[in-house]
C-alpha atoms as a PDB file:
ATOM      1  CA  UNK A   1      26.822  23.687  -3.913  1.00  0.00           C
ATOM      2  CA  UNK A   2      23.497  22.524  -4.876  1.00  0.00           C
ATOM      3  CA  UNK A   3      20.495  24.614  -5.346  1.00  0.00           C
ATOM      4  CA  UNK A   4      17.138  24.140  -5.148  1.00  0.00           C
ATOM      5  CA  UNK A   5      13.981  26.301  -6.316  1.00  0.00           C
ATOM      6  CA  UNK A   6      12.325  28.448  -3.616  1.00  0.00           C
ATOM      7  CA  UNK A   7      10.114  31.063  -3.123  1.00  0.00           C
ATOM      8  CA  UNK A   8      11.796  34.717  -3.216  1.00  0.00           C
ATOM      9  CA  UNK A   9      11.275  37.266  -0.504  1.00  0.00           C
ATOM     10  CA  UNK A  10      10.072  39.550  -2.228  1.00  0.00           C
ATOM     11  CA  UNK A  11       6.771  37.499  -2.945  1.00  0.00           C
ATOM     12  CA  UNK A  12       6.341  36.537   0.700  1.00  0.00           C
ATOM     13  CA  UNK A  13       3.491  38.343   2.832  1.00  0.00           C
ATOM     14  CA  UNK A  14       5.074  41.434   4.093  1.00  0.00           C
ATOM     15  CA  UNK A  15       5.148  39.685   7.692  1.00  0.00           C
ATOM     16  CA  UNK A  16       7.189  37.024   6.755  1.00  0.00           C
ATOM     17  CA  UNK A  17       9.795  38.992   5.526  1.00  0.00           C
ATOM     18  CA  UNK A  18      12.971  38.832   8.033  1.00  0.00           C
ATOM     19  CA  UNK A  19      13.408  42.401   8.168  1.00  0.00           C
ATOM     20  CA  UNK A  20       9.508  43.474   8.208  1.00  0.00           C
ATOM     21  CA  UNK A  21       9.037  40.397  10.636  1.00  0.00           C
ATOM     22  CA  UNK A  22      11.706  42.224  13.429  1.00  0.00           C
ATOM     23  CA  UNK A  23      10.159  45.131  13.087  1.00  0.00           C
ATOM     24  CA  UNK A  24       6.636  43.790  13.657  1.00  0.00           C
ATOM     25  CA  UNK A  25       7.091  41.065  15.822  1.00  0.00           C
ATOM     26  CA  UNK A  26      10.394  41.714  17.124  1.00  0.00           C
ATOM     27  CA  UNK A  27      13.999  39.717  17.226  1.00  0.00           C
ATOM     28  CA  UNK A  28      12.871  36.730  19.033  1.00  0.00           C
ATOM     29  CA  UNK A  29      10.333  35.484  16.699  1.00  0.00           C
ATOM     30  CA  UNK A  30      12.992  34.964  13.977  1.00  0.00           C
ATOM     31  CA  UNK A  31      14.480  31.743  13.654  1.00  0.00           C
ATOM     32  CA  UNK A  32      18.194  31.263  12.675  1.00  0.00           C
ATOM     33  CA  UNK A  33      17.566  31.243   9.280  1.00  0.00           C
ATOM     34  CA  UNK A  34      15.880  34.312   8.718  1.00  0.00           C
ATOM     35  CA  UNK A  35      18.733  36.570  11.006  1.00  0.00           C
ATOM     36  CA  UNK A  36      21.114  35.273   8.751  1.00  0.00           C
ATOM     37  CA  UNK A  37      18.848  36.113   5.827  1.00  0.00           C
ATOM     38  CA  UNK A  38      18.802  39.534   7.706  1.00  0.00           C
ATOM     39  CA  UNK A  39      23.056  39.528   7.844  1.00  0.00           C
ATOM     40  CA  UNK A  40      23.529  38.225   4.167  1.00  0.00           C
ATOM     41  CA  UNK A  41      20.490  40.857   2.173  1.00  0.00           C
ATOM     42  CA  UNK A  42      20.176  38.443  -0.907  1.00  0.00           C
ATOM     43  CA  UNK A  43      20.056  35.278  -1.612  1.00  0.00           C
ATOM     44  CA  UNK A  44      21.189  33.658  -5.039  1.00  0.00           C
ATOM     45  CA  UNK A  45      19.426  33.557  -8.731  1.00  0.00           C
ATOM     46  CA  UNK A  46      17.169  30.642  -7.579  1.00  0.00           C
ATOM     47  CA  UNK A  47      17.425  30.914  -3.647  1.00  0.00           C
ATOM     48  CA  UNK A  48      16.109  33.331  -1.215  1.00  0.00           C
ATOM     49  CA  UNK A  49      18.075  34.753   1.472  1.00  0.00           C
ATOM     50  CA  UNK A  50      16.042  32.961   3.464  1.00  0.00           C
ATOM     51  CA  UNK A  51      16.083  29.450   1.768  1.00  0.00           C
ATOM     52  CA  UNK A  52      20.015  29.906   0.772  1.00  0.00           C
ATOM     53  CA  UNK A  53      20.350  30.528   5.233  1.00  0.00           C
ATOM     54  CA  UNK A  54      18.561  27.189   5.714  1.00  0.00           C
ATOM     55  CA  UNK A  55      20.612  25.401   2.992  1.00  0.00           C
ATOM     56  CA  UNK A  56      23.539  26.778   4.682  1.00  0.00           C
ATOM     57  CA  UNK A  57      22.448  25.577   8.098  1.00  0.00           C
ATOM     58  CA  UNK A  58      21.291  22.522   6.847  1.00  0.00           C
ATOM     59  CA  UNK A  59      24.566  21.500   6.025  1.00  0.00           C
ATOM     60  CA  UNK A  60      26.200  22.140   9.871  1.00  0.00           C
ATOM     61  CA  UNK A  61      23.124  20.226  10.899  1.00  0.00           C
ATOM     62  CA  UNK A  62      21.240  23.735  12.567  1.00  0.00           C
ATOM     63  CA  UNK A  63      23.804  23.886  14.840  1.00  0.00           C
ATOM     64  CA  UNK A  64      25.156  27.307  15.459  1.00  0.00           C
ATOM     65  CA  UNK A  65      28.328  26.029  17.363  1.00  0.00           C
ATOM     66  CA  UNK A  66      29.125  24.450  13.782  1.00  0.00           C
ATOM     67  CA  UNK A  67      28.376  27.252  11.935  1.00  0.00           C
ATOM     68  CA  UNK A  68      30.784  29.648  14.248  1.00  0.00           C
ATOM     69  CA  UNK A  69      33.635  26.733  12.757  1.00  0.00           C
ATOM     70  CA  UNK A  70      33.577  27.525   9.377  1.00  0.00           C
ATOM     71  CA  UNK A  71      36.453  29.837   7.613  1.00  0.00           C
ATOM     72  CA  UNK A  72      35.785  32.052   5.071  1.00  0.00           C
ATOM     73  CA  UNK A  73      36.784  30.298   2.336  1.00  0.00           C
ATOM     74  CA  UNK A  74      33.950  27.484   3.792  1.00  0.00           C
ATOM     75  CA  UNK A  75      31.055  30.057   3.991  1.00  0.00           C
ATOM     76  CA  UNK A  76      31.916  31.016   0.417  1.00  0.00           C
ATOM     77  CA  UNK A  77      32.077  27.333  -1.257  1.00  0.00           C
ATOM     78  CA  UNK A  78      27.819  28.014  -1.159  1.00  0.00           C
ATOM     79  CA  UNK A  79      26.585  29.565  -4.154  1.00  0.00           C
ATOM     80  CA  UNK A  80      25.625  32.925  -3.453  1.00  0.00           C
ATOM     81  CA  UNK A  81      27.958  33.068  -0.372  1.00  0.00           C
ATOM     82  CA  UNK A  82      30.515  35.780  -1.586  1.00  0.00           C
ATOM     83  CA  UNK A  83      33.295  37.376   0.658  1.00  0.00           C
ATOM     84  CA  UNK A  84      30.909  40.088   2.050  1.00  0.00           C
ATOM     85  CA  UNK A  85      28.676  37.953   3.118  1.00  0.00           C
ATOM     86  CA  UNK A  86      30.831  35.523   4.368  1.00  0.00           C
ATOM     87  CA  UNK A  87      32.088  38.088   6.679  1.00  0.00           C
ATOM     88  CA  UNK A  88      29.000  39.480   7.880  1.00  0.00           C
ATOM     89  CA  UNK A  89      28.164  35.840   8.940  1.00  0.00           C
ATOM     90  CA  UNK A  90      31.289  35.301  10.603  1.00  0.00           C
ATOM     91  CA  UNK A  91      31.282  39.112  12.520  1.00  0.00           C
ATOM     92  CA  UNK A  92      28.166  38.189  13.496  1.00  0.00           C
ATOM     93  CA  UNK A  93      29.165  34.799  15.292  1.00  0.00           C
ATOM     94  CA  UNK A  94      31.956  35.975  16.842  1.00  0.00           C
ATOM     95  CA  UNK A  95      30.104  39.480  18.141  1.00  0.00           C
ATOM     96  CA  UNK A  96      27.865  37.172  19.895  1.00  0.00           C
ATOM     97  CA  UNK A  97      30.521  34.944  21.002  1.00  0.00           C
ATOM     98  CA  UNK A  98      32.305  37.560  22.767  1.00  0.00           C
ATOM     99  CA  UNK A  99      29.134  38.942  24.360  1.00  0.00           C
ATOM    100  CA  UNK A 100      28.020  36.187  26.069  1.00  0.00           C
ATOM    101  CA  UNK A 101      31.588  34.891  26.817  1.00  0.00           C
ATOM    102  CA  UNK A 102      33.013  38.048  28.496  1.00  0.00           C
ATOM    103  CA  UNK A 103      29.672  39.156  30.029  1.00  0.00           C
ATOM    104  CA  UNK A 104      29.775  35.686  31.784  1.00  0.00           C
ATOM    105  CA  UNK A 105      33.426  36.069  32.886  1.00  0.00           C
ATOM    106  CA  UNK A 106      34.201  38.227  35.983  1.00  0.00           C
ATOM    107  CA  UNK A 107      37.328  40.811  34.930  1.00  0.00           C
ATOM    108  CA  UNK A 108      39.431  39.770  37.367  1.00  0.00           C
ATOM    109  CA  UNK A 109      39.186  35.899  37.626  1.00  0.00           C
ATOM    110  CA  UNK A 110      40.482  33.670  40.664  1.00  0.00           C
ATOM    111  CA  UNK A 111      40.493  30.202  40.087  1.00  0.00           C
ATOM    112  CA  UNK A 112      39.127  27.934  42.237  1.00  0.00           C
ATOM    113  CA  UNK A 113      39.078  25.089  40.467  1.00  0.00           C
ATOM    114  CA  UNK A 114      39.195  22.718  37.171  1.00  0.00           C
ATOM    115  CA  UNK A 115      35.915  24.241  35.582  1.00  0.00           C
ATOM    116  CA  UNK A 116      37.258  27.720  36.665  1.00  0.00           C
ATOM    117  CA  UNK A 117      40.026  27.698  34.368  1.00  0.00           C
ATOM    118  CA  UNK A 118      37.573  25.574  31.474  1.00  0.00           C
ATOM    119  CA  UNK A 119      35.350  28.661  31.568  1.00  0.00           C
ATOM    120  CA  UNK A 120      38.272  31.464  31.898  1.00  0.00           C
ATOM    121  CA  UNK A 121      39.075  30.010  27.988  1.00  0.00           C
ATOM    122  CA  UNK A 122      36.134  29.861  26.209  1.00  0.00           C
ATOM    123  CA  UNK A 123      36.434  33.049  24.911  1.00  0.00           C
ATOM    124  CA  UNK A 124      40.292  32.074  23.415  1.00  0.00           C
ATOM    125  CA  UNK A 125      39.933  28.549  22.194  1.00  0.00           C
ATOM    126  CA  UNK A 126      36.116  27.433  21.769  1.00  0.00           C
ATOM    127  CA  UNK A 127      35.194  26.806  17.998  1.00  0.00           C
ATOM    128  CA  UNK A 128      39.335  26.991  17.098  1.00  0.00           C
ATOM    129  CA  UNK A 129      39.634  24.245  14.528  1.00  0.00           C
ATOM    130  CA  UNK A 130      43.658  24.079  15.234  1.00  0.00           C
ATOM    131  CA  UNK A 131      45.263  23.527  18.417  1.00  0.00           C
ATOM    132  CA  UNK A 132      46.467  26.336  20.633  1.00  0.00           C
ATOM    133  CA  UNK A 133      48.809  26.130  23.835  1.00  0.00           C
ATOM    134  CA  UNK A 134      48.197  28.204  26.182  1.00  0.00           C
ATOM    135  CA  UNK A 135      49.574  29.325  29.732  1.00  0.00           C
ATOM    136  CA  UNK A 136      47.210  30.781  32.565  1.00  0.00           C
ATOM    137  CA  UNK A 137      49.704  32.214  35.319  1.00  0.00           C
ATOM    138  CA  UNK A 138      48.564  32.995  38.631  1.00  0.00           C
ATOM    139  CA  UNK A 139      49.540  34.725  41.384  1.00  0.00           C
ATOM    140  CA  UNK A 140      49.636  33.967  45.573  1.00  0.00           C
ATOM    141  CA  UNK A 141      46.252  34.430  45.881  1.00  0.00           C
ATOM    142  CA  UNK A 142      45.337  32.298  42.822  1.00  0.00           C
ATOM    143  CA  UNK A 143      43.746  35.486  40.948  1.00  0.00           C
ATOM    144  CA  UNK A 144      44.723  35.018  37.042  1.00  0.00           C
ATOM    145  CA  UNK A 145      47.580  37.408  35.952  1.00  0.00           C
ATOM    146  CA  UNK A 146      46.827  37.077  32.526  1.00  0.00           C
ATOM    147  CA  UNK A 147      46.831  34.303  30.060  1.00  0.00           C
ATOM    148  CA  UNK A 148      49.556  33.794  27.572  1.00  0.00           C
ATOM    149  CA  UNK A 149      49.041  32.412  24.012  1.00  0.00           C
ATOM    150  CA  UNK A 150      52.556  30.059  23.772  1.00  0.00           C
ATOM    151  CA  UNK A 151      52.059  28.247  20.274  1.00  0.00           C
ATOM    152  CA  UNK A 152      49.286  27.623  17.453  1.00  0.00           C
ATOM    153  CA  UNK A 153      50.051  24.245  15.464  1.00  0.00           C
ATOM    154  CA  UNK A 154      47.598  22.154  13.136  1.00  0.00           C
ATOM    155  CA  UNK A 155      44.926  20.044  14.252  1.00  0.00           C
ATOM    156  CA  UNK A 156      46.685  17.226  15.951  1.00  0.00           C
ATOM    157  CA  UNK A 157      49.716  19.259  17.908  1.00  0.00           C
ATOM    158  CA  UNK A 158      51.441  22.311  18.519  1.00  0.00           C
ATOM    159  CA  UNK A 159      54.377  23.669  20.768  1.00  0.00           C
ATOM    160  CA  UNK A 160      55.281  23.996  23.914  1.00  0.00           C
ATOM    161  CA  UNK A 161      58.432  25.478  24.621  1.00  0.00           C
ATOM    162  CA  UNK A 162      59.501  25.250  28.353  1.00  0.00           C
ATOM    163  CA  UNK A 163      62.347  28.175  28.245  1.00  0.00           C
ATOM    164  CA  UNK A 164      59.066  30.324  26.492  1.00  0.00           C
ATOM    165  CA  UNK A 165      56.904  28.888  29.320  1.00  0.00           C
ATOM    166  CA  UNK A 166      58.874  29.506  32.206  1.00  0.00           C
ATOM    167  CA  UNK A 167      60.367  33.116  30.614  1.00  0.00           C
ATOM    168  CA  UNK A 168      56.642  34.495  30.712  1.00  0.00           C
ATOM    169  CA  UNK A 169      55.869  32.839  34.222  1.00  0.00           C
ATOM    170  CA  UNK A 170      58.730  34.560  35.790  1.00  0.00           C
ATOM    171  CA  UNK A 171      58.472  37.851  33.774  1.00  0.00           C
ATOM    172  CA  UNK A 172      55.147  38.285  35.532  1.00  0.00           C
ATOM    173  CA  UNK A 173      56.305  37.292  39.002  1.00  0.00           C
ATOM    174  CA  UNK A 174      53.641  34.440  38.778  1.00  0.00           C
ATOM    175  CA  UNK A 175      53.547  32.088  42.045  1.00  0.00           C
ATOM    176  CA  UNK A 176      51.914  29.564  39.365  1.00  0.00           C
ATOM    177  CA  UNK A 177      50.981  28.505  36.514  1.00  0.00           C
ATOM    178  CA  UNK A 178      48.115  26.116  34.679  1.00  0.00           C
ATOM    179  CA  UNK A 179      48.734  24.650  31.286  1.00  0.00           C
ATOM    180  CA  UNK A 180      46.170  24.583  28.658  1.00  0.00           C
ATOM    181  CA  UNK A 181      45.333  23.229  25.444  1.00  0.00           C
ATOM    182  CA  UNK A 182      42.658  22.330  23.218  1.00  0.00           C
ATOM    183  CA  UNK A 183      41.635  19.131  21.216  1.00  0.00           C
ATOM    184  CA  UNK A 184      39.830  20.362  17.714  1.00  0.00           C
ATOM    185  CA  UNK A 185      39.110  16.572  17.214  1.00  0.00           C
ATOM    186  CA  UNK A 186      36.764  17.270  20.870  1.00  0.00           C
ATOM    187  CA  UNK A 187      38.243  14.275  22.324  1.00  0.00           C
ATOM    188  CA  UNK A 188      39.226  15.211  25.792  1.00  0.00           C
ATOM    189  CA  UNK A 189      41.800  11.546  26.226  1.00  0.00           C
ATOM    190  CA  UNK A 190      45.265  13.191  26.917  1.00  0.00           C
ATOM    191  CA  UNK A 191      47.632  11.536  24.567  1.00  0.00           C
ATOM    192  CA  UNK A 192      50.809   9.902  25.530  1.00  0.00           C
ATOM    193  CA  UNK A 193      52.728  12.962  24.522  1.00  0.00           C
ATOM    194  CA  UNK A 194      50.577  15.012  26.582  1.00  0.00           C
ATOM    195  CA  UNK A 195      51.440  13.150  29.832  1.00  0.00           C
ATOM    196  CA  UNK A 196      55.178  13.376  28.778  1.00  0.00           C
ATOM    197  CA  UNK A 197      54.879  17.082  27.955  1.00  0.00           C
ATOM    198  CA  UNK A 198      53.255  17.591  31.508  1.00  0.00           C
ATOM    199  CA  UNK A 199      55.652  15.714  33.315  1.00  0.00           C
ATOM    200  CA  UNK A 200      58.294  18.013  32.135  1.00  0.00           C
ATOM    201  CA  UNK A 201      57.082  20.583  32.785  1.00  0.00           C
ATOM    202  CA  UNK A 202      56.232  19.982  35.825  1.00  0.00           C
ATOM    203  CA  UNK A 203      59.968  19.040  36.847  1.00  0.00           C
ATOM    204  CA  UNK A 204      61.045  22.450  35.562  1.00  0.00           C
ATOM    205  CA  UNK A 205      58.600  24.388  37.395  1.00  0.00           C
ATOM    206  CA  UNK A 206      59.233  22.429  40.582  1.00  0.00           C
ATOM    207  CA  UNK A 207      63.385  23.417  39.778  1.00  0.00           C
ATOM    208  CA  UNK A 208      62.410  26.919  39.324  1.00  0.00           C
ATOM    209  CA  UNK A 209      59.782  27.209  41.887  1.00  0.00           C
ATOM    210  CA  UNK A 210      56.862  27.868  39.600  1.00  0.00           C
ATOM    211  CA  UNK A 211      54.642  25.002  40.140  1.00  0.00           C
ATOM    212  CA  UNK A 212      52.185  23.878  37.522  1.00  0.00           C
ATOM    213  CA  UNK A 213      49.292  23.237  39.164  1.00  0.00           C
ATOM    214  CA  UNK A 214      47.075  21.589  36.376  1.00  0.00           C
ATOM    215  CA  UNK A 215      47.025  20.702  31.973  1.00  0.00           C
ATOM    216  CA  UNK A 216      43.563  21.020  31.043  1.00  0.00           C
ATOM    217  CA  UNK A 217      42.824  19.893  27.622  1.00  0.00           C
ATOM    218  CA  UNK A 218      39.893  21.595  26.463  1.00  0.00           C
ATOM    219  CA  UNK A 219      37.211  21.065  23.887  1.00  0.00           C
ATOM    220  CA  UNK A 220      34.203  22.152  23.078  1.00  0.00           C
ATOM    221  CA  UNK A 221      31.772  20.055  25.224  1.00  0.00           C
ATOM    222  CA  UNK A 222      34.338  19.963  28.210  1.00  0.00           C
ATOM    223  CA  UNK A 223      37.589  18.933  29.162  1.00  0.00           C
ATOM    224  CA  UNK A 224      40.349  16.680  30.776  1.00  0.00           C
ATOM    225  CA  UNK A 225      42.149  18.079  33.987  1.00  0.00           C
ATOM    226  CA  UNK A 226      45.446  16.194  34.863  1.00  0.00           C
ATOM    227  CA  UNK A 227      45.030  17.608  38.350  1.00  0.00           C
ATOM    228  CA  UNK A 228      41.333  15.852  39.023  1.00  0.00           C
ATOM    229  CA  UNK A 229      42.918  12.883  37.695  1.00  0.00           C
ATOM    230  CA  UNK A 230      45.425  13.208  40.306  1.00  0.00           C
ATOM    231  CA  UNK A 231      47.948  13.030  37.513  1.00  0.00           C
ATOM    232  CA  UNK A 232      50.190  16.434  38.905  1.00  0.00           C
END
């Protein structure tokens, strides 16, 4: 990618370096740019650490959520961006991820309603750039038994298999269950197979007296429940 000349570290006042500026004024006075500086060490023949962070961010428009998106193989298409680093930058995102996603979450979840189950998978399918089926199964009480990953597809569908559905729902002696799947395009509209995928299932759970109780398609800025809708 395109670089631009910039300033080195090195040459900054000693308080404007990232790692002097933690230790002087602490962690919250760095912006993005220079923690990432921090996680990456060097920057690139004609970029700073710092600079070659801001390029990078520059491109997912500052926007951390965006940033958590890219693979790899996209971290590493910037110049100076090499596989090390391009790990560190993705550890990073996903250690802080999981902090604030599983602090937030009680460890032993009952749902209670739509935005109960939206918030139960964050931690499983927020950022995921391909789509992911999931089941949530529930017992009497409504306390979550566990979730259950069913199929990972491409960007515009996966599987659902009802015989793989309805084996893990009654291997766990769940009283129901709660679909779930995510839209990487972040449109929330259930498609036409959606609706036909839910009404099936629906039918077999009613046969087999496992009742789905809601499909929640999820993105990242919120989500679709069939149940609200008074679609189940």
């Amino acid at each position: 990618m395109e670089e631009y000349n910039s300033i080195k570290i090195s040459a900054l006042a000693e308080e404007d370096r990232p790692r002097e500026k933690l230790l002087l004024k602490g962690k919250a006075a760095l912006s993005d740019a220079e923690l990432i500086a921090i996680l990456i060490g060097s920057g690139s023949k004609n970029l700073s650490a710092v600079d070659l962070s801001k390029h990078i961010l520059s491109k997912v428009n500052y926007d951390l959520a965006e940033l958590a998106k890219l693979s790899l193989a996209d971290l590493q298409k910037f110049k100076g961006i090499g596989e090390a680093k391009a790990i560190s930058i993705v550890a990073a995102l996903e250690l802080g991820r999981r902090r604030k996603l599983i602090t937030d979450s009680p460890k032993r979840p009952k749902i209670t309603s739509s935005a109960d189950v939206y918030n139960l998978m964050k931690t499983e399918l927020l950022d995921e750039p391909v789509e992911h089926f999931y089941i949530v199964l529930l017992n009497r009480t409504n306390y979550v038994i566990r979730k259950q990953l069913i199929s990972s597809g491409g960007t515009s569908g996966t599987v659902a298999d009802p015989k793989i559905i309805f084996r893990y729902a009654l291997d766990s002696l769940a009283n129901s269950i709660i679909l779930v799947h995510n839209h990487p395009s972040g449109s929330a509209k259930p498609s036409e197979q959606d609706r036909r995928l839910t009404t099936k299932l629906k039918e077999v759970g009613k046969n087999l007296d496992v009742p789905v109780v809601d499909h929640l398609i999820f993105t990242d800025v919120g989500y679709f429940s069939f149940a609200d809708e008074g679609l189940m």
